[in-house]
Protein backbone atom coordinates (compact mmCIF):
# COMPACT_ATOMS: atom_id res chain seq x y z
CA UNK A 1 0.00 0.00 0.00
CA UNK A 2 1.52 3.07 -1.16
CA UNK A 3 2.40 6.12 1.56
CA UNK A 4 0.34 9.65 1.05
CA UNK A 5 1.31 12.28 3.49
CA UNK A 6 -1.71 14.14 2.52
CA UNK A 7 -4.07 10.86 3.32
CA UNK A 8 -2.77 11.76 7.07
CA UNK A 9 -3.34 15.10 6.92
CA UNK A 10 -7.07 14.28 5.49
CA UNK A 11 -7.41 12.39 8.61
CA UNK A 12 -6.22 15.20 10.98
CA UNK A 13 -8.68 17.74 8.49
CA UNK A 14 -11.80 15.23 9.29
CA UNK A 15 -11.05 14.97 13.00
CA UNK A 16 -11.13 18.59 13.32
CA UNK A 17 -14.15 18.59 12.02
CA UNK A 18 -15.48 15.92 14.31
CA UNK A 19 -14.31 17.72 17.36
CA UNK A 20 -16.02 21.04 16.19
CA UNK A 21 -19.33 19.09 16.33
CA UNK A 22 -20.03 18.26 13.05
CA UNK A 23 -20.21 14.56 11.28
CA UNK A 24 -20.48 13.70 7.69
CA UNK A 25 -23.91 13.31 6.34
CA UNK A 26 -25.11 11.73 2.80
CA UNK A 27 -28.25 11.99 1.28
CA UNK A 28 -30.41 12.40 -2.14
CA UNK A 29 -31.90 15.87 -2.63
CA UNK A 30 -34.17 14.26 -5.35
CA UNK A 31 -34.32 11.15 -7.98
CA UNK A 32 -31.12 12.64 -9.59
CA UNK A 33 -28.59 14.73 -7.75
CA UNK A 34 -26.03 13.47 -3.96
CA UNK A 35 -24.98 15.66 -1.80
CA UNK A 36 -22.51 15.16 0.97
CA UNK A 37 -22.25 17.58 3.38
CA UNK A 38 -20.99 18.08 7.11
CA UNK A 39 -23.23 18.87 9.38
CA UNK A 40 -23.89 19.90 12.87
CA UNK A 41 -24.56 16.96 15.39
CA UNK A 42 -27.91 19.45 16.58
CA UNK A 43 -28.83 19.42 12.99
CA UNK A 44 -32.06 16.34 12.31
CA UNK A 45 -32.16 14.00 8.85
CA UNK A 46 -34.26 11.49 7.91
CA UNK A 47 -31.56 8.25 9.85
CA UNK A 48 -31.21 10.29 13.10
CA UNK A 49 -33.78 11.12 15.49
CA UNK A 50 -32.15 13.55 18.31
CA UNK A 51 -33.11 14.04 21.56
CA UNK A 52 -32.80 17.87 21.23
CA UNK A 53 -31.87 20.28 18.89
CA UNK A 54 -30.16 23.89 19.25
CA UNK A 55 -31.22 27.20 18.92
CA UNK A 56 -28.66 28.53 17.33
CA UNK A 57 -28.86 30.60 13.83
CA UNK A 58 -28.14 28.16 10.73
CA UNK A 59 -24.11 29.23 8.64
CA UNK A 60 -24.04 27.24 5.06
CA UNK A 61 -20.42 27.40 4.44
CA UNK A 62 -19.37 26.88 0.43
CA UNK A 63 -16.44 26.56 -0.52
CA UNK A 64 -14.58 27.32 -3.37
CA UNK A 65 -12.80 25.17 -6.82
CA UNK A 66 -10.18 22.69 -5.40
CA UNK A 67 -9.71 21.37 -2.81
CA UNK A 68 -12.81 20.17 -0.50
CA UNK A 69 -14.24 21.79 2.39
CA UNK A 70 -12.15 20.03 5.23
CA UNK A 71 -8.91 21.71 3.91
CA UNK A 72 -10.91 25.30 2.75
CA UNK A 73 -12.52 26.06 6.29
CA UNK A 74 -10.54 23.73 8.82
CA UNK A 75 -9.68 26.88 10.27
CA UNK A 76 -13.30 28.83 10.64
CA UNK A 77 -15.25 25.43 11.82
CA UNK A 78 -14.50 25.41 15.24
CA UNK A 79 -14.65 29.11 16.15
CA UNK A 80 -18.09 29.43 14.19
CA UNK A 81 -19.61 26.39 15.89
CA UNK A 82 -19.73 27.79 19.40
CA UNK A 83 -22.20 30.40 17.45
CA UNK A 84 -23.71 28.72 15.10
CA UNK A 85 -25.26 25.44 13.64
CA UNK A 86 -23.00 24.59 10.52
CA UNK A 87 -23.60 23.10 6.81
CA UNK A 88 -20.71 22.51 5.02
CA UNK A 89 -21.52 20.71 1.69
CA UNK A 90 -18.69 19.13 -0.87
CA UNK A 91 -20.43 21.05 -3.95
CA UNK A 92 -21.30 18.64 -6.88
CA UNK A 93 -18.89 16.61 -8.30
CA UNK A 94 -16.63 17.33 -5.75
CA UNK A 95 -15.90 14.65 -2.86
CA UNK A 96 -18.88 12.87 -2.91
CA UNK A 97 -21.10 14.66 -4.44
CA UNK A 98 -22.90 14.00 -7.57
CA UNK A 99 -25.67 14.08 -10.06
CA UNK A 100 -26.88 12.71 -12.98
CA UNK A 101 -28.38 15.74 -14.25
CA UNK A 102 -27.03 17.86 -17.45
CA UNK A 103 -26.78 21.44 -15.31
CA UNK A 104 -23.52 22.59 -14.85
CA UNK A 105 -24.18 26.07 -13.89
CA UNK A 106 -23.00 27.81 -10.31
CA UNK A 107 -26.68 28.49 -10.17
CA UNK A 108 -27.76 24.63 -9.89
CA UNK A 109 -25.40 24.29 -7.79
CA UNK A 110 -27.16 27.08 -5.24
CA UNK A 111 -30.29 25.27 -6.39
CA UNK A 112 -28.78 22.01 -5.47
CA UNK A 113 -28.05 23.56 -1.74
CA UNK A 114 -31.10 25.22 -1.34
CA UNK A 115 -32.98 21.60 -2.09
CA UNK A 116 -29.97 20.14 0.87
CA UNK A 117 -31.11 23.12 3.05
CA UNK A 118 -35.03 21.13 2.80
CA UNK A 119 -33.98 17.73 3.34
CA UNK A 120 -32.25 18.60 6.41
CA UNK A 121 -35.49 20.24 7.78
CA UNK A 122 -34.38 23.52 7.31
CA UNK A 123 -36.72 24.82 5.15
CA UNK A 124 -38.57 26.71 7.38
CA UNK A 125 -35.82 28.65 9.16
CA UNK A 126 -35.72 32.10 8.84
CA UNK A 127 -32.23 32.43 10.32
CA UNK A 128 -30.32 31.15 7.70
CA UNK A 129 -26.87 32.86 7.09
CA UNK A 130 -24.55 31.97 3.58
CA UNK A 131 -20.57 32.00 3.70
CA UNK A 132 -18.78 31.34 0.34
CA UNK A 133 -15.16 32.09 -0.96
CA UNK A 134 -14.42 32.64 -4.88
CA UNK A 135 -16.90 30.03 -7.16
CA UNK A 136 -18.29 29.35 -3.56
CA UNK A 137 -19.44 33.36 -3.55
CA UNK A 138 -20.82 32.83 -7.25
CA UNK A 139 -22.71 29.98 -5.39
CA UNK A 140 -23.89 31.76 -2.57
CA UNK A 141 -25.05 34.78 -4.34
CA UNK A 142 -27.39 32.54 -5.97
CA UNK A 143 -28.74 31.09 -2.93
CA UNK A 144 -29.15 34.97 -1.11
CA UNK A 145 -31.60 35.41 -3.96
CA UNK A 146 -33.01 32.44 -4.62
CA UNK A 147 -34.27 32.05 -0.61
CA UNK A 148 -34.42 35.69 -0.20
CA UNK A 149 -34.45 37.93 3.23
CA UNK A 150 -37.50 36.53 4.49
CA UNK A 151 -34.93 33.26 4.88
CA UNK A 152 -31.26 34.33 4.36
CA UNK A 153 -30.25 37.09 7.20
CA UNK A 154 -26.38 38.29 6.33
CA UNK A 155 -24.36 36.99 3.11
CA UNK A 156 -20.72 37.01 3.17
CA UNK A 157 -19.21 37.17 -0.15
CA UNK A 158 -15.20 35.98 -0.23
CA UNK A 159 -12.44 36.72 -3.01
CA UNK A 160 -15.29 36.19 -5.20
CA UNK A 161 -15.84 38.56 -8.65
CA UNK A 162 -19.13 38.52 -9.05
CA UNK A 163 -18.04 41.28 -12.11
CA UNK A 164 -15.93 38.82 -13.68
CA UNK A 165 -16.12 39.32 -17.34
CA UNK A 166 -13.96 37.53 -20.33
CA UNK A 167 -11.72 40.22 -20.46
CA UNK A 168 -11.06 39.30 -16.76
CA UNK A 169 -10.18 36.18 -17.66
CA UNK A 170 -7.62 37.07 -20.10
CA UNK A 171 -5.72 38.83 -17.87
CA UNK A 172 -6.03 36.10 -15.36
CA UNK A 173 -4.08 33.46 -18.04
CA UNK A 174 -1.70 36.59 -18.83
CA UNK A 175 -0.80 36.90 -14.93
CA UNK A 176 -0.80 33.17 -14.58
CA UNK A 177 0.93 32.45 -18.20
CA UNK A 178 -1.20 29.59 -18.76
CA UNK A 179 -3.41 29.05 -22.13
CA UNK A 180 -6.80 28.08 -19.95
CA UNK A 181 -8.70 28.18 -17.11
CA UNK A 182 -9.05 24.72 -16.24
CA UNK A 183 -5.30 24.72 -16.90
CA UNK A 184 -5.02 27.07 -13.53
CA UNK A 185 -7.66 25.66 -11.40
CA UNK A 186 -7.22 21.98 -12.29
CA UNK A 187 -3.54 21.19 -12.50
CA UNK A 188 -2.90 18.32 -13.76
CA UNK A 189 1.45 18.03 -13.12
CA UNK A 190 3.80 19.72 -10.37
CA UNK A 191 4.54 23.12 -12.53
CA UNK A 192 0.84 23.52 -12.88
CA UNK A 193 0.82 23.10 -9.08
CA UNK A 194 3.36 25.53 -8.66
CA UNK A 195 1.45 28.38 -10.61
CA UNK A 196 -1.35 27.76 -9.17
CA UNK A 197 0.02 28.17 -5.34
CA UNK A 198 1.58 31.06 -6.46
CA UNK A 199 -1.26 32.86 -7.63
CA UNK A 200 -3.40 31.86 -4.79
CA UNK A 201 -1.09 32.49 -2.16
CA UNK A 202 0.34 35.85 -0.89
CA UNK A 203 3.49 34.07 0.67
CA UNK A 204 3.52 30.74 -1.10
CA UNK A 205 5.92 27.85 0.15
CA UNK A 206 9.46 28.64 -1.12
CA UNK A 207 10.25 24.71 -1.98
CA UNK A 208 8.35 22.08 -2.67
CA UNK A 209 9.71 18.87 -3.86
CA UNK A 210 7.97 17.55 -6.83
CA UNK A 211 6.72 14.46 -4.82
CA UNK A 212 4.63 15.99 -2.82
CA UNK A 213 3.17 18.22 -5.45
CA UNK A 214 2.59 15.00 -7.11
CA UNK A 215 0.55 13.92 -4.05
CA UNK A 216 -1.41 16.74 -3.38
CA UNK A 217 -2.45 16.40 -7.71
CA UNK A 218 -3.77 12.71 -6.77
CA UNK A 219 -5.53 13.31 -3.85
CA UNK A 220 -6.85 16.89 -4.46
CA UNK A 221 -7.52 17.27 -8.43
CA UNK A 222 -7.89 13.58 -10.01
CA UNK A 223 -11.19 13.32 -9.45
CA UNK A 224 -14.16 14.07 -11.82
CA UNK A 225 -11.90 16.06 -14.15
CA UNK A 226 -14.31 16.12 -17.13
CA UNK A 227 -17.01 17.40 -15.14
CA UNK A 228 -14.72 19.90 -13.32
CA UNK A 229 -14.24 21.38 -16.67
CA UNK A 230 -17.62 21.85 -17.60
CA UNK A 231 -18.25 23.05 -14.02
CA UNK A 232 -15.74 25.96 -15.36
CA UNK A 233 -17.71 26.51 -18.50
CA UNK A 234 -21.15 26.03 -17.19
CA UNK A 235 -20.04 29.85 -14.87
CA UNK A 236 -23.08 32.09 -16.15
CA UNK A 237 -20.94 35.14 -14.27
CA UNK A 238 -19.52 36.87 -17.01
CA UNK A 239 -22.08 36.03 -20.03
CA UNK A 240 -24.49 39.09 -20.07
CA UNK A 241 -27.25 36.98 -21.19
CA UNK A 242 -27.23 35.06 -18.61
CA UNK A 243 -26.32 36.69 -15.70
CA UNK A 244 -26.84 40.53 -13.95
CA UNK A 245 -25.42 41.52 -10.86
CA UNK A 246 -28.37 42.96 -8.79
CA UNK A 247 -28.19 44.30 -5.12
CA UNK A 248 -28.78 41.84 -2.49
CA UNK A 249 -31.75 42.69 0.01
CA UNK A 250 -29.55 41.24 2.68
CA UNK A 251 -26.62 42.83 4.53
CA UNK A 252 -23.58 41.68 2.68
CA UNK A 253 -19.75 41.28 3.60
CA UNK A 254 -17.47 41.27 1.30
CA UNK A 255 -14.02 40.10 2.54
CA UNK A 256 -10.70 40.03 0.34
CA UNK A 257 -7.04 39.78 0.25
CA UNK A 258 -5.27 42.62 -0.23
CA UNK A 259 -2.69 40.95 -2.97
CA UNK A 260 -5.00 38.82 -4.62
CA UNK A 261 -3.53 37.58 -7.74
CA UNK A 262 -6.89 35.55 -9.07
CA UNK A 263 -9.42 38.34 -8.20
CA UNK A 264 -7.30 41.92 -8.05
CA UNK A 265 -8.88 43.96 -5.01
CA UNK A 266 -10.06 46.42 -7.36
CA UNK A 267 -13.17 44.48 -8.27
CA UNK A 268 -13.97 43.97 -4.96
CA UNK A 269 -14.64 47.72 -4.88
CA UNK A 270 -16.59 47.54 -7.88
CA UNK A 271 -18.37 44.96 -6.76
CA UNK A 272 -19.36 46.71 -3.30
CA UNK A 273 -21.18 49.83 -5.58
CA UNK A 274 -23.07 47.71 -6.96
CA UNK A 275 -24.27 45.03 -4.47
CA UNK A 276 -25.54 48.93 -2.75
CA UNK A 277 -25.83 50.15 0.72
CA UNK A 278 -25.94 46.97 2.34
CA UNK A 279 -22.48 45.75 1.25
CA UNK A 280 -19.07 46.73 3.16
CA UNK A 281 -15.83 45.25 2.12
CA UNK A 282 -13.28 44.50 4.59
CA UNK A 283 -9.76 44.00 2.85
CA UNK A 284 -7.03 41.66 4.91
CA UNK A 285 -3.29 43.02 4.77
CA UNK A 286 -1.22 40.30 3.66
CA UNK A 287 -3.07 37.39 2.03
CA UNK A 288 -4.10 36.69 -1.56
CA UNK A 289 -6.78 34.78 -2.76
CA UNK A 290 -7.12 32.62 0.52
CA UNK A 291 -7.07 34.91 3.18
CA UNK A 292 -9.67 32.08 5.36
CA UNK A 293 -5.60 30.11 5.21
CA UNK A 294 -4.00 32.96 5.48
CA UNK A 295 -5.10 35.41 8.23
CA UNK A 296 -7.68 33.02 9.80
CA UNK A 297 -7.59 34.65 12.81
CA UNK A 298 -8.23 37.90 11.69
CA UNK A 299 -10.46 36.29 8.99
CA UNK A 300 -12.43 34.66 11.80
CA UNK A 301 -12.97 38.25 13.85
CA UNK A 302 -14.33 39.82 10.59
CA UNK A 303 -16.75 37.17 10.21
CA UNK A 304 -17.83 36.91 13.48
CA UNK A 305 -18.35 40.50 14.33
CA UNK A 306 -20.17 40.68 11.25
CA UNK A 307 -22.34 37.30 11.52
CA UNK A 308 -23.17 37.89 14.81
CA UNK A 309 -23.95 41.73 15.36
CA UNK A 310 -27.38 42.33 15.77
């Protein structure tokens, strides 16, 4: 049996998730479509019947392309489960999440959540709050508007361009110097890797051995490739037919890192005019694209003192 560093640090991810409060949960949202999500232990399904349940306000945490949700918010879990009851789904086709269906649009994907959201008998809350960082925020947007302010209270909204455009994207590759998209976000060989860390990071590593970039490909990006890339052409954000940034009737946070190399910090303020009033953006000093890695303690006292301010 072959050695993987990063199956041990999966392990360590997973238990601090478990000692946060939160198990992994599987279920059918309908005849076509898995999701697998993590969960709070107060939180009912369908298999478990609890002898109590807590009062606490509901946090649907998305997370973004790559890797899944036990390495993206391994450092928020814990200090946002003392406040509040946690969903953190593997979006579909990543981990084990899946469907059958055609839809490869971000906004299924909300749809898909908002369908989770029922199934776990939270259909009827009215405290629902929605974290998501980069395609996560595309996801989350979605779901502020599709369950509106009668159900979602606050929307946080991180290094996520919700202005993205194609010409966006160009300059993305140029920065990057690769020839695609899916060449960036779905490496598929250790100088890939490289570029990709790199653009993410503010302070990337500044060595590391080909071997364990090779790991971190298998265990991370090997999975569901094909569907990964039509994930990445299925984005409506960007095609004007298909997608208008409107103001959100929640408050919003948006949260970004001050040297992000995927998403510059200049359309965050763009993005701020034109989600209206209700948005303020809070910009962390040096981090990139992941400030949540980054700066999570500072990430975490945004957050909070935004999530939980009456």
């Amino acid at each position: 049996m072959k050695f993987s560093l990063l199956s041990l640090v999966n392990y360590y991810l997973r238990l601090c998730f478990s000692r946060s409060g939160l198990r992994p949960y599987t279920t059918d949202i309908d005849s076509l479509t898995t999701i697998k999500c993590w969960i709070s232990s107060a939180i009912p399904n369908k298999n478990l019947t609890l002898k109590s349940q807590s009062s606490k306000p509901i946090l649907l945490l998305i997370h973004g392309f790559g890797p899944l949700p036990i390495w993206q918010w391994h450092h928020q879990v814990g200090p946002l489960s003392r406040h509040f009851d946690l969903v953190v789904p593997e979006l579909i086709f990543f981990g084990g999440s899946t469907t059958k269906s055609s839809s490869r649009s971000e906004f299924f994907q909300a749809e898909s959540l908002v369908q989770l959201l029922d199934v776990l008998g939270l259909g009827e809350r009215k405290d629902v709050n929605v974290v998501g960082t980069s395609y996560g925020g595309f996801v989350g947007y979605h779901v502020a508007r599709l369950l509106g302010e009668e159900r979602i209270k606050k929307v946080v909204i991180a290094s996520s361009d919700l202005l993205k455009a194609e010409p966006d994207d160009k300059a993305l590759l140029k920065r990057a110097g690769v020839e695609s998209i899916s060449d960036l976000l779905i490496p598929k060989e250790p100088d890939n890797m490289r570029i990709l860390m790199e653009m993410a990071l503010w302070r990337p590593p500044h060595f590391m051995p080909n071997f364990v970039l090779w790991d971190v490909i298998q265990e991370m990006y090997n999975d569901n490739i094909e569907q990964k890339m039509e994930l990445i052409k299925g984005i409506t954000i960007g095609n004007k037919d298909a997608f208008q940034l409107t103001p959100l009737p929640q408050e919003v946070l948006i949260v970004w890192g001050e040297h992000d190399q995927i998403f510059p910090l200049d359309k965050a303020h763009q993005m701020q005019k034109c989600l209206g009033e209700t948005a303020r953006l809070e910009v962390l000093k040096n981090t990139g694209h992941l400030p949540q890695a980054e700066d999570p303690t500072r990430f975490n006292e945004v957050l909070l003192n935004f999530l939980t301010a009456s």
